[in-house]
Protein backbone atom coordinates (compact mmCIF):
# COMPACT_ATOMS: atom_id res chain seq x y z
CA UNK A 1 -37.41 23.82 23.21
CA UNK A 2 -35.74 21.77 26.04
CA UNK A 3 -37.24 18.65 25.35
CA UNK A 4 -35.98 19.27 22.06
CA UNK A 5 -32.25 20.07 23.49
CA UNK A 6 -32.73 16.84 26.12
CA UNK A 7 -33.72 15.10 22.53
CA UNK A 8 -30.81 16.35 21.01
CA UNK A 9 -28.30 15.49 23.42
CA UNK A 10 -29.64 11.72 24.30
CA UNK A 11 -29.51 11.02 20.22
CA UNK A 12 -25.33 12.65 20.00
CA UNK A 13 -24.94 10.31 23.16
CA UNK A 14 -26.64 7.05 21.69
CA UNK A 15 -25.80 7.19 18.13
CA UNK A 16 -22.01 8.66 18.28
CA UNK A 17 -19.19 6.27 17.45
CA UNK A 18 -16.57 5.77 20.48
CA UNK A 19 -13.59 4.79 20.14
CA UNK A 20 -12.76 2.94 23.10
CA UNK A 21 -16.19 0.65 22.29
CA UNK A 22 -14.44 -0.24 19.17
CA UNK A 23 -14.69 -3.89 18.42
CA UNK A 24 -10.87 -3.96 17.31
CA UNK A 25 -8.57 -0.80 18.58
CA UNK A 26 -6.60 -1.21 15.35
CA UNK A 27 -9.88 -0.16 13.62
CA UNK A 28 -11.33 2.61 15.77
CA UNK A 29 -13.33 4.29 12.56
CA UNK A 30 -14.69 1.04 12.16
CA UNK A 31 -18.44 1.20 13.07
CA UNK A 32 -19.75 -2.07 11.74
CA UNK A 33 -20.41 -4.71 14.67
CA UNK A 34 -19.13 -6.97 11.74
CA UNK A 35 -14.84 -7.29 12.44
CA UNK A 36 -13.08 -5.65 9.88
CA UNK A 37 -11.07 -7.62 7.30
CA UNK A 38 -9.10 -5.13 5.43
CA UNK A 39 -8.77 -7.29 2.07
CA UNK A 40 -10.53 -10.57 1.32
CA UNK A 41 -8.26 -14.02 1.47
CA UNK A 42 -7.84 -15.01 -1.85
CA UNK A 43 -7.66 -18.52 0.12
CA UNK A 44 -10.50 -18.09 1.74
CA UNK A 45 -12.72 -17.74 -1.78
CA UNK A 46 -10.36 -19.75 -4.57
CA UNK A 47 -9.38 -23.44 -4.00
CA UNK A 48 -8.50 -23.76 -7.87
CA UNK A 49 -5.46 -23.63 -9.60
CA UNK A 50 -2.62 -20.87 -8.94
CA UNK A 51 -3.59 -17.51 -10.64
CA UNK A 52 0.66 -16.95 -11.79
CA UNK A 53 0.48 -14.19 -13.87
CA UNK A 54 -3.32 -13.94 -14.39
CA UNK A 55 -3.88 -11.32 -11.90
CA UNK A 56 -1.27 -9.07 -14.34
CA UNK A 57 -2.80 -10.39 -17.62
CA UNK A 58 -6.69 -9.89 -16.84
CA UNK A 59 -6.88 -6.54 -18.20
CA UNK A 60 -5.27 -7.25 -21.62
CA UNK A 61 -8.24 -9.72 -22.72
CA UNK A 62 -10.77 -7.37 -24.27
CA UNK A 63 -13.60 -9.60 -23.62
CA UNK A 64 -12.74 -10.14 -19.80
CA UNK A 65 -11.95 -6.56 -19.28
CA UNK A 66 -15.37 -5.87 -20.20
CA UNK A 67 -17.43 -8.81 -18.21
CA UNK A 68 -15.72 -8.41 -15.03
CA UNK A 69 -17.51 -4.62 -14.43
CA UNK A 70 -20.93 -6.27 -15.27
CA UNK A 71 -20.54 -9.54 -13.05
CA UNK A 72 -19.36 -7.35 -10.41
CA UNK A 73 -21.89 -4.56 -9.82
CA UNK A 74 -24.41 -5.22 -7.78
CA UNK A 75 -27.07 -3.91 -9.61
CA UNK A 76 -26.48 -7.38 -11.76
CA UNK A 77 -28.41 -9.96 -9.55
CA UNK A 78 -26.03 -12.74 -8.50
CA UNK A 79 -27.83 -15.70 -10.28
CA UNK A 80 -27.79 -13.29 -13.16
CA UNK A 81 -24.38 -13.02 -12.92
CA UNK A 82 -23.77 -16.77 -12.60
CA UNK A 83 -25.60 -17.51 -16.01
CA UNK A 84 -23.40 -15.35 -17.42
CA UNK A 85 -20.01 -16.70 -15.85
CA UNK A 86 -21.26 -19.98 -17.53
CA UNK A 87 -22.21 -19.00 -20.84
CA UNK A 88 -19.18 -17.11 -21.28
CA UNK A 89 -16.90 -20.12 -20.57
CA UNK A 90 -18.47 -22.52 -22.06
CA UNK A 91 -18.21 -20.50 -25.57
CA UNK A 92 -14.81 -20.57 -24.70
CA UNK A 93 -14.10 -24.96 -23.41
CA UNK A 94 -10.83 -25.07 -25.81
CA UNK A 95 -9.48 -22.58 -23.21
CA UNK A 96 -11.37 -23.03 -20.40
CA UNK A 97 -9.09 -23.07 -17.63
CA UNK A 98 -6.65 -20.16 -18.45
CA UNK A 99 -9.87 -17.90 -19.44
CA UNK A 100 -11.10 -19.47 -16.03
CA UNK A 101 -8.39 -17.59 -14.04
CA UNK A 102 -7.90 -14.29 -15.76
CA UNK A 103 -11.63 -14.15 -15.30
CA UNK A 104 -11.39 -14.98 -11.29
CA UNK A 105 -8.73 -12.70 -10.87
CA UNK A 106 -10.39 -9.70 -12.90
CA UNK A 107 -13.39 -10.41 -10.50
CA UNK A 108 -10.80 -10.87 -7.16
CA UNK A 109 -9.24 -7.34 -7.91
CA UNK A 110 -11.93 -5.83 -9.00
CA UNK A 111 -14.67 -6.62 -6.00
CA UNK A 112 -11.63 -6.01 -3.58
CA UNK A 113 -11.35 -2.48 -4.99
CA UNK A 114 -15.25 -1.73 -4.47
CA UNK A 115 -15.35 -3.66 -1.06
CA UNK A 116 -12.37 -1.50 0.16
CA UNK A 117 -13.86 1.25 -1.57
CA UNK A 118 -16.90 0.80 1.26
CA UNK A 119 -14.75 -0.04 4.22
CA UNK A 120 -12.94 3.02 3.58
CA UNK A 121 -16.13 5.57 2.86
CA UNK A 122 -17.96 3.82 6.32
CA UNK A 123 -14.79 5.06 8.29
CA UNK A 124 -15.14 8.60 6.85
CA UNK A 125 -18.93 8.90 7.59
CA UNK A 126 -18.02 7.42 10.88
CA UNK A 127 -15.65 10.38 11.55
CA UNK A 128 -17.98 12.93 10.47
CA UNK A 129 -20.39 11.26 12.65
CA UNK A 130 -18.07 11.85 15.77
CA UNK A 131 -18.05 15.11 14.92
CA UNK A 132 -21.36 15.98 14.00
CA UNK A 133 -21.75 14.52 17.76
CA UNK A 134 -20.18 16.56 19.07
CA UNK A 135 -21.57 19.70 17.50
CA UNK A 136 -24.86 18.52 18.66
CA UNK A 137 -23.89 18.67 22.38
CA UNK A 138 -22.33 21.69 22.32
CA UNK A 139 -24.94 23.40 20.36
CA UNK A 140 -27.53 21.65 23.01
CA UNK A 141 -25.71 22.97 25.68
CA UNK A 142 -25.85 26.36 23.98
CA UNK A 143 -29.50 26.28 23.55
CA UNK A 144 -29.76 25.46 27.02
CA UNK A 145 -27.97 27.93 28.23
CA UNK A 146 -30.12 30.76 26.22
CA UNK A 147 -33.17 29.21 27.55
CA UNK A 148 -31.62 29.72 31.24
CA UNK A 149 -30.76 33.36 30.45
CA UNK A 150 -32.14 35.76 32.62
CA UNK A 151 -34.04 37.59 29.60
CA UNK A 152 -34.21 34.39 26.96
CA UNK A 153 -33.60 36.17 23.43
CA UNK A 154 -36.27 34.33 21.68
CA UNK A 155 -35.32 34.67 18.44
CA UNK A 156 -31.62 33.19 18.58
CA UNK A 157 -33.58 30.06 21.10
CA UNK A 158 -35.59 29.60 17.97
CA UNK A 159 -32.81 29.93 15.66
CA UNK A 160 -30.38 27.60 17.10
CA UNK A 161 -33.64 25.22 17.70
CA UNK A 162 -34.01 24.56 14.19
CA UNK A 163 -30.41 24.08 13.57
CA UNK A 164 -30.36 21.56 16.10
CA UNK A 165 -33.52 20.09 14.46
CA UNK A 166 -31.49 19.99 10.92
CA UNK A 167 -28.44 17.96 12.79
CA UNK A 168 -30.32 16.38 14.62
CA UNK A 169 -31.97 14.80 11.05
CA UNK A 170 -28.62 14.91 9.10
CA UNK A 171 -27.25 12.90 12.14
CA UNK A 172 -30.03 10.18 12.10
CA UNK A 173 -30.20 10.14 8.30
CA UNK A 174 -26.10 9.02 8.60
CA UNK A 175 -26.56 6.40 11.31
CA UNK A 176 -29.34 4.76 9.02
CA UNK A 177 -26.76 4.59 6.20
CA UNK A 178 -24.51 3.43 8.30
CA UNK A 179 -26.17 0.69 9.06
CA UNK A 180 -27.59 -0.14 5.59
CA UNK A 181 -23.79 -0.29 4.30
CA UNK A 182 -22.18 -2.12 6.93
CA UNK A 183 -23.54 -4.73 4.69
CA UNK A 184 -22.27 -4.69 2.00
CA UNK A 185 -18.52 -5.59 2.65
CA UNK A 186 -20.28 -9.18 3.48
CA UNK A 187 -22.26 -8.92 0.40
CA UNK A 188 -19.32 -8.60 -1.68
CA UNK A 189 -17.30 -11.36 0.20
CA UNK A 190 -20.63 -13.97 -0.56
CA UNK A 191 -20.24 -12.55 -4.23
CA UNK A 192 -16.99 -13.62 -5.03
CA UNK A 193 -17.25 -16.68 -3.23
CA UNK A 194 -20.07 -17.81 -5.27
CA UNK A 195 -19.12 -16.70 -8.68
CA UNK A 196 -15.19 -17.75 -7.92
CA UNK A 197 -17.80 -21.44 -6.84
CA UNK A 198 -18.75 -21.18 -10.38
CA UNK A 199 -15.97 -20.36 -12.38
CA UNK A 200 -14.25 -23.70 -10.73
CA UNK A 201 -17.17 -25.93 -11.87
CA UNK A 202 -16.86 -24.87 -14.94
CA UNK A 203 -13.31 -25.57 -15.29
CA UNK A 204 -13.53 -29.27 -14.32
C-alpha cells in the first residue's frame, strides 16, 4: 500500500492542471498546449463575398437547414462532405452564389457552436481534474497516515486503497480524454476552412 499512495500522489502531481503553467492567464481552464481562440475568424476561413444578411437567412432555406448538420458532423468524412458541398451547388448554378453564402454561413455558425461547445466541456473536465487532484493527495496523505498508525486498522488501509485505486483510474482515464479532444477545436477550424475552400470554387 505505500507504493501505491507514493503512486498516487506522483500521478495528482504530474497530471493536475495549474494554473499559473497556463499558456495564457486569461484562459487558466484551458489545458490544451494548443492557444485558445475563443471563436474562429470568419476572415481567417472566408475570402468570398460579404455574407449581409445570410448569416440571419440560413435557417429559413429548408434544404440548407438540413445539409449544414450533415456536412458538419464529423462522423461525415471531410472529402465526403466536399462531394456533397459540390453536388448540391451545382444542382443549384442559376443561384449559385447567394445559395453559396447561406450555405457558408449555416456551416460558420454551426461548426462555431460545436467547436465552442468543446472548448467549453475541456475547461470543465479540466476543473474537475484540479479537483479530483486534489482529492487524490489528500486521500494519499490519509492512507499514509493509517499506515503510520501505531496499530494500522487494516481494513480502512485497504478500504481507502482501493478508492485511491478507482481515482487514481478515473483520473488517468480524464487526462487521456483530455488529450484526445484537445484536438478537435483544430479539427473543426481545418473543416471549415476546407469546405468554406470549396464552396468559393464553386461559386466562380
Amino acid at each position: 500500500m505505500r507504493w501505491l499512495a507514493a503512486l498516487c500522489l506522483l500521478l495528482a502531481a504530474a497530471g493536475s492542471p495549474d494554473r499559473s503553467y497556463a499558456a495564457d492567464p486569461r484562459y487558466p481552464d484551458w489545458p490544451c498546449a494548443q492557444a485558445k481562440v475563443p471563436e474562429i475568424s470568419l476572415a481567417a476561413v472566408w475570402d468570398g463575398p460579404s455574407l449581409d444578411e445570410a448569416t440571419a437567412r440560413w435557417k429559413d432555406d429548408a434544404k440548407i437547414s438540413v445539409l449544414v448538420p450533415r456536412l458538419a458532423a464529423r462522423r461525415t468524412p471531410l472529402d465526403q462532405a466536399e462531394k456533397m458541398v459540390t453536388e448540391f451547388l451545382q444542382e443549384t448554378a442559376a443561384r449559385k452564389s447567394e445559395t453559396g453564402k447561406l450555405l457558408f454561413a449555416g456551416l460558420f455558425d454551426t461548426l462555431n457552436a460545436q467547436r465552442s461547445s468543446v472548448m467549453n466541456g475541456l475547461e470543465r473536465v479540466t476543473r474537475k481534474q484540479r479537483e479530483a487532484a486534489e482529492k487524490i493527495r489528500d486521500d494519499t496523505l490519509a492512507l499514509q497516515a493509517l499506515q503510520d498508525a501505531a496499530t494500522p486498522d487494516q481494513a480502512k488501509v485497504d478500504e481507502l486503497g482501493n478508492q485511491l485505486v478507482w481515482e487514481t483510474r478515473i483520473f488517468e482515464d480524464r487526462r487521456r480524454v483530455i488529450k484526445f479532444v484537445c484536438e478537435v477545436p483544430t479539427a473543426i477550424d481545418q473543416r471549415l476552412f476546407a469546405l468554406g475552400r470549396v464552396i468559393r470554387q464553386e461559386m466562380e
